[in-house]
N, C-alpha and C. Protein backbone atom coordinates (compact mmCIF):
# COMPACT_ATOMS: atom_id res chain seq x y z
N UNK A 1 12.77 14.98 -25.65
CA UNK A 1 13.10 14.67 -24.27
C UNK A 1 12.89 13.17 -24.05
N UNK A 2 14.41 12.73 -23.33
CA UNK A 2 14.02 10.87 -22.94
C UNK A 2 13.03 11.06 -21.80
N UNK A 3 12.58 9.87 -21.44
CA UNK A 3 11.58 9.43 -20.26
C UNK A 3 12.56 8.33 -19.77
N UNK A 4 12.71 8.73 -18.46
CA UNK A 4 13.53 7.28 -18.07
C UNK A 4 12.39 6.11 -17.78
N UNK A 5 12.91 5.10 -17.59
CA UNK A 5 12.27 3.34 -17.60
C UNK A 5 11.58 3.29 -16.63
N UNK A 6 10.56 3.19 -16.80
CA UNK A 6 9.70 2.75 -15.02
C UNK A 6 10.46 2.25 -14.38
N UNK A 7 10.13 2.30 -13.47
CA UNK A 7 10.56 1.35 -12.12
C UNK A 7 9.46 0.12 -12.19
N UNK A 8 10.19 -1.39 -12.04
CA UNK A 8 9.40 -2.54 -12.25
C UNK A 8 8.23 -2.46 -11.36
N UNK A 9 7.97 -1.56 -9.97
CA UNK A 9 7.18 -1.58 -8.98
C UNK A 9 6.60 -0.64 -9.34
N UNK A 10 5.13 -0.25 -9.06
CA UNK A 10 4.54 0.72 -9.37
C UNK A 10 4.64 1.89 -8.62
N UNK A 11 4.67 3.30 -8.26
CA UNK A 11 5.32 3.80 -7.34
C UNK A 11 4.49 4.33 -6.32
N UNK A 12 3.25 4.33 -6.57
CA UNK A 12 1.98 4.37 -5.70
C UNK A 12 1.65 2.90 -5.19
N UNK A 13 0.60 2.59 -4.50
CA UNK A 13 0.08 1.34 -4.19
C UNK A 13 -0.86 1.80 -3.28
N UNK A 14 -2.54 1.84 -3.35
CA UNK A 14 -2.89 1.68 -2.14
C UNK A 14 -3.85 0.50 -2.13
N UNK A 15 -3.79 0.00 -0.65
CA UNK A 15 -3.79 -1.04 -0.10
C UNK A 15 -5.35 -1.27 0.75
N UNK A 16 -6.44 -1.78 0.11
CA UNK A 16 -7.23 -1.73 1.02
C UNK A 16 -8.34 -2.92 1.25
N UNK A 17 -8.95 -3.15 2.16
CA UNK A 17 -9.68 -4.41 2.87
C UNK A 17 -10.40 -4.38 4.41
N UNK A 18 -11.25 -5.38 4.82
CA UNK A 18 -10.92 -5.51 5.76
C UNK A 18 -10.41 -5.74 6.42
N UNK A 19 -10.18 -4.76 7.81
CA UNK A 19 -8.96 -4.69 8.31
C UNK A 19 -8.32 -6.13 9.60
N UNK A 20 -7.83 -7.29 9.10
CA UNK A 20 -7.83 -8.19 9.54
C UNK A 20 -6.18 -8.78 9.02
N UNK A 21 -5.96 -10.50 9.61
CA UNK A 21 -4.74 -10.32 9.35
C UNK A 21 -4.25 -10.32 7.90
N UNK A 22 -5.17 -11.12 7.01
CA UNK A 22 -4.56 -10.86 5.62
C UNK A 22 -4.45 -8.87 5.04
N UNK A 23 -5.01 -8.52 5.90
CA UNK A 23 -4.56 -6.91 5.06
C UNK A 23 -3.34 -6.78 5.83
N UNK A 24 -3.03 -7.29 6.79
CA UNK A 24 -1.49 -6.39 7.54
C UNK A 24 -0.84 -7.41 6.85
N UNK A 25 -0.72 -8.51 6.14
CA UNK A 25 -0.04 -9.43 5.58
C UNK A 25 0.45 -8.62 4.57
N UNK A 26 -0.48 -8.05 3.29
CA UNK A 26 -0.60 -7.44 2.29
C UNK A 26 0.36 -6.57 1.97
N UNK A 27 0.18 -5.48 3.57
CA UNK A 27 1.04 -4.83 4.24
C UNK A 27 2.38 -4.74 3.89
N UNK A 28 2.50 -5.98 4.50
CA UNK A 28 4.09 -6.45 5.11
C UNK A 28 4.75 -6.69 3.99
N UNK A 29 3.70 -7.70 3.36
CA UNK A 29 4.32 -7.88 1.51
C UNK A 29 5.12 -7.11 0.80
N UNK A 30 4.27 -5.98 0.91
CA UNK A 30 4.71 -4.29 0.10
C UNK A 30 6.08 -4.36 0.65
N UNK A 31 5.96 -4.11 2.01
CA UNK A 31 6.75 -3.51 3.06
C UNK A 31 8.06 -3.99 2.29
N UNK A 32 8.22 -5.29 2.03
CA UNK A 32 9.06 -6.57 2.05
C UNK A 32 9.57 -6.31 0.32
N UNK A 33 9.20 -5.89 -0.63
CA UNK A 33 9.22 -5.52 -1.70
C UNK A 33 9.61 -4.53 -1.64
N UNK A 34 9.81 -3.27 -0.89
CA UNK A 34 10.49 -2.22 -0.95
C UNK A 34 9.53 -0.79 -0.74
N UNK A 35 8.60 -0.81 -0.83
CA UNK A 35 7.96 0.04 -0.23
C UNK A 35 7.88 0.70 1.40
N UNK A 36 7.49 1.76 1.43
CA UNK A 36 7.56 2.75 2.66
C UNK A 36 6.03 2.91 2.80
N UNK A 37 5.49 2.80 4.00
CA UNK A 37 4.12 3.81 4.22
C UNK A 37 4.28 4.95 3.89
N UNK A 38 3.23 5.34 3.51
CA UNK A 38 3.07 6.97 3.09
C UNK A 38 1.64 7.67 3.48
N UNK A 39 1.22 8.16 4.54
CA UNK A 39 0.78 8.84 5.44
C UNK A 39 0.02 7.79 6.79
N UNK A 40 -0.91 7.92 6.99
CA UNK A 40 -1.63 7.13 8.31
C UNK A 40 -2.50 6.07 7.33
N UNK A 41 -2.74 5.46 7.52
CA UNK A 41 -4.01 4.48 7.40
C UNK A 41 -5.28 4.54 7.54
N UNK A 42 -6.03 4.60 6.79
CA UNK A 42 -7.77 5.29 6.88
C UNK A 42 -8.43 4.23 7.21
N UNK A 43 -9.80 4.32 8.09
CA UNK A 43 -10.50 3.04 8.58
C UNK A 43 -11.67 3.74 8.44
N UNK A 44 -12.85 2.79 8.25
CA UNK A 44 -13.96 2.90 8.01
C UNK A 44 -15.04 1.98 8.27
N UNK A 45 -16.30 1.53 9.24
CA UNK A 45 -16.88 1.08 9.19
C UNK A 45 -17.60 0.60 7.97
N UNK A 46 -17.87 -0.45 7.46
CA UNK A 46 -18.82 -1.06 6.75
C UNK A 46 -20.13 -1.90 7.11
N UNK A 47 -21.11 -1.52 7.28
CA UNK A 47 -22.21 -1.60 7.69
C UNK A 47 -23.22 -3.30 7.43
N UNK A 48 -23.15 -2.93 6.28
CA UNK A 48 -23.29 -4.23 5.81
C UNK A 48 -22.70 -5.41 5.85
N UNK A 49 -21.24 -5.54 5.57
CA UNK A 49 -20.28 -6.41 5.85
C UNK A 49 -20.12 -6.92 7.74
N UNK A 50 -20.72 -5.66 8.06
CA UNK A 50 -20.25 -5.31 9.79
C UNK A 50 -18.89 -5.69 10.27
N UNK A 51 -17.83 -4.90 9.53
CA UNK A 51 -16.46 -4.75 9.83
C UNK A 51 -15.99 -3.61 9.19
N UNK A 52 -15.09 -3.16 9.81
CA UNK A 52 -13.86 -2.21 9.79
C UNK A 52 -12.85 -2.61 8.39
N UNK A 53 -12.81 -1.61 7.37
CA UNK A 53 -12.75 -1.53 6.16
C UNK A 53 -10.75 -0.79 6.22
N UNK A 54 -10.05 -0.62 6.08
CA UNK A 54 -8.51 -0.40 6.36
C UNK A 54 -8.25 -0.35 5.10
N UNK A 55 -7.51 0.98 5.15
CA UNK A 55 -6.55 1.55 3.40
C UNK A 55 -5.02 2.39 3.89
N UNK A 56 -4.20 1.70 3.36
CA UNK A 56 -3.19 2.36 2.96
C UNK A 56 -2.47 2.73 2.64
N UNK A 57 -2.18 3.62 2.63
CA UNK A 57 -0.77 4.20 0.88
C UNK A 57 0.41 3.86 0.91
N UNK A 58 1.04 3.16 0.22
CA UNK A 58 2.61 2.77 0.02
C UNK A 58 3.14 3.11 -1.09
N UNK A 59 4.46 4.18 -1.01
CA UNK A 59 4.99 4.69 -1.81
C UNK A 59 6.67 3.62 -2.05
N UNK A 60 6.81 3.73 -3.40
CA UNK A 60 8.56 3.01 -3.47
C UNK A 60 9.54 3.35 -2.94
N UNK A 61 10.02 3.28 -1.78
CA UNK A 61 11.08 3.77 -1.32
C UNK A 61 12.48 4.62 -2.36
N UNK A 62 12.33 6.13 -1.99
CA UNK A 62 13.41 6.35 -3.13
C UNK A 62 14.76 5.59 -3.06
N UNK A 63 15.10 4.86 -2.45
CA UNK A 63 16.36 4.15 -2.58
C UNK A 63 16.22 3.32 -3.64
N UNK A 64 15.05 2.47 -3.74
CA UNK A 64 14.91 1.49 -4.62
C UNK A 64 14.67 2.10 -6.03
N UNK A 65 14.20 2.86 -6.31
CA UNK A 65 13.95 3.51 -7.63
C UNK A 65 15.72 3.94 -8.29
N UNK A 66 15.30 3.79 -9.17
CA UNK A 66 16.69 3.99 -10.31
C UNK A 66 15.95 4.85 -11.56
């Protein structure tokens, strides 16, 4: 059995930081590369840091995949 060729993008991605403007940048990046969000965005206090910690999943848009 063949395996077809990856796709140059990886087809998962998740995305995480504090949640500030370089993570929605990060974001947008993906976004801008061809990726789709793929469910909600998880947030989390960090205690130590004392900020709000932001993750989330970007899948390859099936259009872009070959």
């Amino acid at each position: 059995m063949k395996t077809q060729p990856q796709s140059p993008l990886p087809v998962y991605r998740l995305i995480t930081g504090p949640d500030d403007a370089s993570f929605c940048h990060r974001v947008s990046e993906m976004l801008s590369a061809g990726y789709v969000l793929h469910g909600s965005p998880a947030l989390t206090y960090d205690p130590e840091k004392k900020c709000v910690i932001a993750a989330q999943a970007l899948v390859v848009d099936a259009g872009q995949q070959k």
